[in-house]
Structures are given as C-alpha cells and as structure tokens.
PDB file of N, CA and C in Angstrom:
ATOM      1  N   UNK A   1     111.442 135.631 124.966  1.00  0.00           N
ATOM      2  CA  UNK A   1     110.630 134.497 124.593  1.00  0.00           C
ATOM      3  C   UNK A   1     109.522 134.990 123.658  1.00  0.00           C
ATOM      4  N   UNK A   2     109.283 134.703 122.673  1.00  0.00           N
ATOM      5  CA  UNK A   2     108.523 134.639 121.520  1.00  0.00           C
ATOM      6  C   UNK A   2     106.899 134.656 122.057  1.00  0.00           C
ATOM      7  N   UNK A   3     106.148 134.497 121.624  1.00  0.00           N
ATOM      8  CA  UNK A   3     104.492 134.274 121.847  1.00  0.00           C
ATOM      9  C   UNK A   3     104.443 132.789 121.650  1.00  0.00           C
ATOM     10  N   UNK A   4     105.087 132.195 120.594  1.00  0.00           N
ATOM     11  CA  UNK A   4     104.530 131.021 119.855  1.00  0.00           C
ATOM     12  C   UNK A   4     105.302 129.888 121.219  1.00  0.00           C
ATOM     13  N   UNK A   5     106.903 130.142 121.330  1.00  0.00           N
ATOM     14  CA  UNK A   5     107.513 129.639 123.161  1.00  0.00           C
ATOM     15  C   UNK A   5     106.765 129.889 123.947  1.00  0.00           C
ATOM     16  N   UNK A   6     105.926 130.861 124.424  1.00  0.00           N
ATOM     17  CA  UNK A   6     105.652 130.901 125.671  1.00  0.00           C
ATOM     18  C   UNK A   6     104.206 130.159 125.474  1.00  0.00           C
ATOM     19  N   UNK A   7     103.590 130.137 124.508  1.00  0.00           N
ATOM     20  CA  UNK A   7     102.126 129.511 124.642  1.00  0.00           C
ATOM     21  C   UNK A   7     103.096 127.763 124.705  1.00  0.00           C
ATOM     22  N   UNK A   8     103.806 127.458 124.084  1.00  0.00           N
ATOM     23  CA  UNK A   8     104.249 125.867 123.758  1.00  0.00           C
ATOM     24  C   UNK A   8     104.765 125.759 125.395  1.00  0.00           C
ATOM     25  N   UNK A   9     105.486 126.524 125.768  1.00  0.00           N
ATOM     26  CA  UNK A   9     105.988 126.370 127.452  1.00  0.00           C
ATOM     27  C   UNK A   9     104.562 126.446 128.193  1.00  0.00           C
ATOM     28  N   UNK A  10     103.853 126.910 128.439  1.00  0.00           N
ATOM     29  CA  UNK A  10     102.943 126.815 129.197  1.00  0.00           C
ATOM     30  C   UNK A  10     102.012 125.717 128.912  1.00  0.00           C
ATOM     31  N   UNK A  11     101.410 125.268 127.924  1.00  0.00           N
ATOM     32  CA  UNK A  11     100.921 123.984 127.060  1.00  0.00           C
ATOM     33  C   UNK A  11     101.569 122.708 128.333  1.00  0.00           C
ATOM     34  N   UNK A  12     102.855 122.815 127.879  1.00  0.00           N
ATOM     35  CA  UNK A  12     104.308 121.949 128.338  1.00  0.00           C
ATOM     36  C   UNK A  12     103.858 121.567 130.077  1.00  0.00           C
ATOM     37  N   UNK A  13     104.216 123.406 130.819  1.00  0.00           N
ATOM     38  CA  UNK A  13     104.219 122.919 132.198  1.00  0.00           C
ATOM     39  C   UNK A  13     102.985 122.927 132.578  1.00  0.00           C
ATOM     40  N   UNK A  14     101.304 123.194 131.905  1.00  0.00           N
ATOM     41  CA  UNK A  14     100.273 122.491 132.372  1.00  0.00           C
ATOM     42  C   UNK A  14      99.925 120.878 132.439  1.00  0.00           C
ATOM     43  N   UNK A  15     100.269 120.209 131.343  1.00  0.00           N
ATOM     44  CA  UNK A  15     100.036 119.348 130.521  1.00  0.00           C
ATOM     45  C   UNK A  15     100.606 118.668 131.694  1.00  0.00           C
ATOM     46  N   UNK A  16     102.069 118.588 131.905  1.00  0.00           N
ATOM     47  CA  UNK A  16     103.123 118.062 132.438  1.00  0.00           C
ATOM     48  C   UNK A  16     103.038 117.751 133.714  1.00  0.00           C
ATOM     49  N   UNK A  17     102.441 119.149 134.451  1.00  0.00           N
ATOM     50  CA  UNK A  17     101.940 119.088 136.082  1.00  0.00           C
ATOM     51  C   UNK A  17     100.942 118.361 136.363  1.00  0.00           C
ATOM     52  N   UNK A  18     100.011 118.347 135.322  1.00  0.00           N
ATOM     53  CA  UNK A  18      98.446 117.965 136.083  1.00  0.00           C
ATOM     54  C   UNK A  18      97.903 116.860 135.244  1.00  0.00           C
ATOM     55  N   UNK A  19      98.941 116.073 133.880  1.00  0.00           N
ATOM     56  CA  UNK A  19      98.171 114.933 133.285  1.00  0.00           C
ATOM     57  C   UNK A  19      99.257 114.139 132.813  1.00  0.00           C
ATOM     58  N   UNK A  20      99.879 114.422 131.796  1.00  0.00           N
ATOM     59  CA  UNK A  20     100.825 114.130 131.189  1.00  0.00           C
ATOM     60  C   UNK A  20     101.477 115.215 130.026  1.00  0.00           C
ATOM     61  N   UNK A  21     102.453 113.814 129.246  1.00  0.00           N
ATOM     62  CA  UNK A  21     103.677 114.884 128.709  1.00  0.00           C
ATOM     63  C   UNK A  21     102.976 114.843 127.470  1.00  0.00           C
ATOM     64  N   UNK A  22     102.804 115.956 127.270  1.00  0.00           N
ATOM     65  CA  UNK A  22     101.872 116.733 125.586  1.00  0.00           C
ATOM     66  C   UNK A  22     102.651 115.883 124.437  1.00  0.00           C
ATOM     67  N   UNK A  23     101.607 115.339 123.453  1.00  0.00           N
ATOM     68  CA  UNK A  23     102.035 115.043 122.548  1.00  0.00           C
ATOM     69  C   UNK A  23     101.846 115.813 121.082  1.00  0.00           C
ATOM     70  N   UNK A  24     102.769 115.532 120.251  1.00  0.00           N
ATOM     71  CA  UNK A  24     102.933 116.541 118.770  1.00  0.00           C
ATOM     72  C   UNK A  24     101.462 116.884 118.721  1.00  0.00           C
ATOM     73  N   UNK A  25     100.203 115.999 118.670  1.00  0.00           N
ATOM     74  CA  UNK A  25      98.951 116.468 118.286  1.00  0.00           C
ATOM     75  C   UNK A  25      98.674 117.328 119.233  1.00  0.00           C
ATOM     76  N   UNK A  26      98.747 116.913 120.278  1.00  0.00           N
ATOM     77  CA  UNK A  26      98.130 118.226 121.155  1.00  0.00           C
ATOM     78  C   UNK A  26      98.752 119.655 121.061  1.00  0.00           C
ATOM     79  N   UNK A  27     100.006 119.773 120.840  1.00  0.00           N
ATOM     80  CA  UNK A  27     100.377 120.855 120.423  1.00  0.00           C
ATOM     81  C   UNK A  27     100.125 121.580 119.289  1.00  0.00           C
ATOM     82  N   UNK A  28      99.812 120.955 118.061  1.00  0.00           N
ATOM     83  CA  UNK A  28      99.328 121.399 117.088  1.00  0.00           C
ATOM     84  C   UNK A  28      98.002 121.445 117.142  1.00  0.00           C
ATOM     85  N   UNK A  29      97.451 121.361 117.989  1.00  0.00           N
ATOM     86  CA  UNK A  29      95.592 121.404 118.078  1.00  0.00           C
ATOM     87  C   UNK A  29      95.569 122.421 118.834  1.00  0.00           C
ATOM     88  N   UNK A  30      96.369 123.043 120.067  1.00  0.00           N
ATOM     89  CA  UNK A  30      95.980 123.849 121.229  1.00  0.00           C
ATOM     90  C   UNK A  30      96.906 124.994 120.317  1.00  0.00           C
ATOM     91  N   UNK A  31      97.854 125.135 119.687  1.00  0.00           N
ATOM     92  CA  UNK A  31      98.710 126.523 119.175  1.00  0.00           C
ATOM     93  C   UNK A  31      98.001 126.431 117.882  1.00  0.00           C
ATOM     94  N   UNK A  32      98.058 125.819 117.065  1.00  0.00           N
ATOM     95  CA  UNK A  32      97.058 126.094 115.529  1.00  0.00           C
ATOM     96  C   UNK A  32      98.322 126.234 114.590  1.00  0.00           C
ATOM     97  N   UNK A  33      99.727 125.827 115.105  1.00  0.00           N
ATOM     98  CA  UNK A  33     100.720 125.868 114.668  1.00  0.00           C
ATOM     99  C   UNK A  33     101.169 124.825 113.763  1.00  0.00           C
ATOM    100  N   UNK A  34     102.079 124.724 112.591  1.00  0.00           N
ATOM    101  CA  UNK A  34     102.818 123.724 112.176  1.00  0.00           C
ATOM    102  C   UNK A  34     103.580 122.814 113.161  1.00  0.00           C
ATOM    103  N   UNK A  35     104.278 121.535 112.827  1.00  0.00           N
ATOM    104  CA  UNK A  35     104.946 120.652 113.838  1.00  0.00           C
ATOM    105  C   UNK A  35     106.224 121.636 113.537  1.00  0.00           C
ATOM    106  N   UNK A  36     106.796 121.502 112.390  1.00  0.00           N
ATOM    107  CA  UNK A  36     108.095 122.071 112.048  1.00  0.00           C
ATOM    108  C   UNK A  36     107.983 123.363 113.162  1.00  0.00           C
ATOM    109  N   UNK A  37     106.865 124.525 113.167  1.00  0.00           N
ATOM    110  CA  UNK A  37     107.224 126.171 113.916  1.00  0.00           C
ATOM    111  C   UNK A  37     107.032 125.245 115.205  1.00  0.00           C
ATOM    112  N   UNK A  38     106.549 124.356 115.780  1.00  0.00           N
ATOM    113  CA  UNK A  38     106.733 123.918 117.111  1.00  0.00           C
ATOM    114  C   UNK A  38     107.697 123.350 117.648  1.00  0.00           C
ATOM    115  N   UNK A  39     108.282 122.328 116.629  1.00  0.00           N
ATOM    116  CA  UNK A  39     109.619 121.877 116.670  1.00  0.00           C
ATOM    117  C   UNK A  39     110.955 122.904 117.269  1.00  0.00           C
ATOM    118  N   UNK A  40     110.664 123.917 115.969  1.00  0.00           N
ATOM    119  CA  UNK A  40     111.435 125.295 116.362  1.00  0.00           C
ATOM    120  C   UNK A  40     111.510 125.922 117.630  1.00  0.00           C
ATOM    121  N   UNK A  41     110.173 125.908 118.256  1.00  0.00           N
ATOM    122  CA  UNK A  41     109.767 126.593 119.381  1.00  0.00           C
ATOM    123  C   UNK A  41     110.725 125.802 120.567  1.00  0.00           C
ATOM    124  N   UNK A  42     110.344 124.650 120.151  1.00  0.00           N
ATOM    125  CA  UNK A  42     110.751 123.756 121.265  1.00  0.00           C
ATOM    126  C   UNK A  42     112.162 123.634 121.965  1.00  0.00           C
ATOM    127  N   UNK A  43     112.861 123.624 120.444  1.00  0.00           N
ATOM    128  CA  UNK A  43     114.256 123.325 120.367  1.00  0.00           C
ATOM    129  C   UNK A  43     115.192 124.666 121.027  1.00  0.00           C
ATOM    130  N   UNK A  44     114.319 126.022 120.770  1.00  0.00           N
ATOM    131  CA  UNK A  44     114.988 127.656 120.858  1.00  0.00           C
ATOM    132  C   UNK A  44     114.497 127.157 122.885  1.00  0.00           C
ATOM    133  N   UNK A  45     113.571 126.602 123.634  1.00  0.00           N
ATOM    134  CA  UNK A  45     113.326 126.437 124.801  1.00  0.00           C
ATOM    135  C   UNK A  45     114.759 125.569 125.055  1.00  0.00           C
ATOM    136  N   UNK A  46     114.628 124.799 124.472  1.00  0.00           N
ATOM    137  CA  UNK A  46     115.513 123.635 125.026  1.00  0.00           C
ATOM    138  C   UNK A  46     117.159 124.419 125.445  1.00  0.00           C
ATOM    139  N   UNK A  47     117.210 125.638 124.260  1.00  0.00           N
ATOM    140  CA  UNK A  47     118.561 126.083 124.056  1.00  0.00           C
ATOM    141  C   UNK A  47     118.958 127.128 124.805  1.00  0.00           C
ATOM    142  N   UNK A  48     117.615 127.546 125.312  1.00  0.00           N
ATOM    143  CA  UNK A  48     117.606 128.646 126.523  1.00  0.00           C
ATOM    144  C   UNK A  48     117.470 128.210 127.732  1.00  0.00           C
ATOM    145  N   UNK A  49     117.743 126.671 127.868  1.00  0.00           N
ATOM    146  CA  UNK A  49     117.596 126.621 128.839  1.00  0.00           C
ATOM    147  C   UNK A  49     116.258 126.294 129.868  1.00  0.00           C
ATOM    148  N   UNK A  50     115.465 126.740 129.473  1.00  0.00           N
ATOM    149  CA  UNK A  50     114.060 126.650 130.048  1.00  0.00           C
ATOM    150  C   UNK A  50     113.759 125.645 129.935  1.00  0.00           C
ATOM    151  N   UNK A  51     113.584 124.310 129.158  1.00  0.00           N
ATOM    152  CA  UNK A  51     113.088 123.434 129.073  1.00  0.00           C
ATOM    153  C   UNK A  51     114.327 122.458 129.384  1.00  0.00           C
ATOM    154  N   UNK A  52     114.226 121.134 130.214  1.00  0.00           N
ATOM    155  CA  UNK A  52     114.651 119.602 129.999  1.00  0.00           C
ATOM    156  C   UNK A  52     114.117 118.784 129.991  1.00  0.00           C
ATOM    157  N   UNK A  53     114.733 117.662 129.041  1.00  0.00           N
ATOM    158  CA  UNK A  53     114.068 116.625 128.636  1.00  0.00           C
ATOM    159  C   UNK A  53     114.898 115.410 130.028  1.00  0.00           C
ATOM    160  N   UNK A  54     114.494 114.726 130.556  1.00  0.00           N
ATOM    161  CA  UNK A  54     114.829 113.561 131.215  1.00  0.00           C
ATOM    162  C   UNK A  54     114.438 112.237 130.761  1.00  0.00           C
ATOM    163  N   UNK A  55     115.607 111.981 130.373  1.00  0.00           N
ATOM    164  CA  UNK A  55     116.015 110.530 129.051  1.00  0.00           C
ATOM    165  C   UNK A  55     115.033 109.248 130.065  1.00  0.00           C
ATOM    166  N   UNK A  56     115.468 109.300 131.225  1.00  0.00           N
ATOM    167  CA  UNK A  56     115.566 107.958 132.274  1.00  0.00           C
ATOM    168  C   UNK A  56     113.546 108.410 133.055  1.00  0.00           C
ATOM    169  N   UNK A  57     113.169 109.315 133.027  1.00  0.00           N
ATOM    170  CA  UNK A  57     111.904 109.246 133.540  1.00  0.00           C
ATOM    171  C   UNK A  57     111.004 109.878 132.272  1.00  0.00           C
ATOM    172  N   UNK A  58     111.566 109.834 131.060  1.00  0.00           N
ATOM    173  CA  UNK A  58     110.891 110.532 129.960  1.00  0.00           C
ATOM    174  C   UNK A  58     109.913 111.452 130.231  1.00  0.00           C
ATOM    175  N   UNK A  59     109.988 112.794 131.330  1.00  0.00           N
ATOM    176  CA  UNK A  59     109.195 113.483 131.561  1.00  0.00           C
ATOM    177  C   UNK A  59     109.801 115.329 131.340  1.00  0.00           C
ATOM    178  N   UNK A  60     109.665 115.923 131.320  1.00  0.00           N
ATOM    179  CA  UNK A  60     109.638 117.321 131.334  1.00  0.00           C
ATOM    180  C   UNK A  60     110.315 117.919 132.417  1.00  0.00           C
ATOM    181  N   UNK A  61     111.591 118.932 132.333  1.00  0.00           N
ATOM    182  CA  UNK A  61     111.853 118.844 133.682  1.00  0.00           C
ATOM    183  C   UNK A  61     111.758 120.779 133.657  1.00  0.00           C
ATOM    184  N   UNK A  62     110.919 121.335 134.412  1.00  0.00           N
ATOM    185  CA  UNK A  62     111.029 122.894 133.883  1.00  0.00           C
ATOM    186  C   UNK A  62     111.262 123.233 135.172  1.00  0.00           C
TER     187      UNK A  62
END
C-alpha cells in the first residue's frame, strides 16, 4: 500500500466510523492531493480488495 492509499484508507475508515462517508472535497483538503491521484488511490483500494462500496446502504464497507 502506497502512502497516498493508506492516508485515503484511513481518511475513509475514520470519516466512515465516527461521522460520515468523506466526500471528494474532504479528501482533497485532508491529502493536499489531486481528485484524479485520489481517484487512483481509491480505485488501486477498491482492486485490492480493501475497500467496498455498498450500492443499497451507500456506505463504506472496510
């Protein structure tokens, strides 16, 4: 896992546990990152596995 994944995963399962599900701005305000390198980040989580998306409760499933 990358630096730029693991700060966006942790962002993810704070955000997720204790308020809600992070949106594009907040991610680009808390990493200092582009949407596109977050996008990236997101998608390389999604593909490893680490991250799910749940269509029916639109929430984060880690």
């Amino acid at each position: 896992m990358t630096d730029l994944e693991r700060k966006v995963y942790r962002i993810i399962y704070n955000m997720s546990r204790f308020r809600k599900n992070p949106t594009m701005d907040d991610l680009k305000r808390k990493t200092g990152k582009s949407e596109e390198k977050i996008r990236a980040a997101v998608k390389s989580l999604l593909m490893k596995g680490e991250l799910k998306w749940d269509k029916l409760s639109k929430k984060w499933i880690i």
